[in-house]
Each structure stands twice: as C-alpha cells, then as structure tokens.
Protein backbone atom coordinates (compact mmCIF):
# COMPACT_ATOMS: atom_id res chain seq x y z
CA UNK A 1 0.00 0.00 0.00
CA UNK A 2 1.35 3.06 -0.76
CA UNK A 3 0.48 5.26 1.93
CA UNK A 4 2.09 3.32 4.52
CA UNK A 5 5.31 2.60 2.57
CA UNK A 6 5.13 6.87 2.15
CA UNK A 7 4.91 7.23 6.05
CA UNK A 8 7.41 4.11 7.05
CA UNK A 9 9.69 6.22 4.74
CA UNK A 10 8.56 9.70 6.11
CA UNK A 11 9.40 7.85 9.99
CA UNK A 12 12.84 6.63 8.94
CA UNK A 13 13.81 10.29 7.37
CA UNK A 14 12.52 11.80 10.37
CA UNK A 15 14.34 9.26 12.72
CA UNK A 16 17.31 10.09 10.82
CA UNK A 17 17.02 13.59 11.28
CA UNK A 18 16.36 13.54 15.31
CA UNK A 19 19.80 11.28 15.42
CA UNK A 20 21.56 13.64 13.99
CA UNK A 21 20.40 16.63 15.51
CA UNK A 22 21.37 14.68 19.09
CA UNK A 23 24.51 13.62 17.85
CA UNK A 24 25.61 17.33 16.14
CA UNK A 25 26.05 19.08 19.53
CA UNK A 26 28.04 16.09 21.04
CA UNK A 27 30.61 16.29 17.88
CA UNK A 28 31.29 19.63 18.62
C-alpha cells in the first residue's frame, strides 16, 4: 500500500534527522 510505505519512509527520514540533531552538539 502506498500510503504506509510513504509514512514508514517519512518515519525513517525523520528518525534520521532527530539522530543527527542529538549527535551534532556532542561532535562539537
């Protein structure tokens, strides 16, 4: 079904995206 691939997608990106935002202040 399309939707739900769309929104396991749009999870992952977002997931992503909150990682790196925590890890960005420890690198520096």
């Amino acid at each position: 079904h399309k939707s739900v691939e769309t929104t396991m997608i749009y999870t992952h990106v977002v997931a992503e995206m909150n990682k790196a935002k925590l890890v960005s202040p420890l690198d520096m």
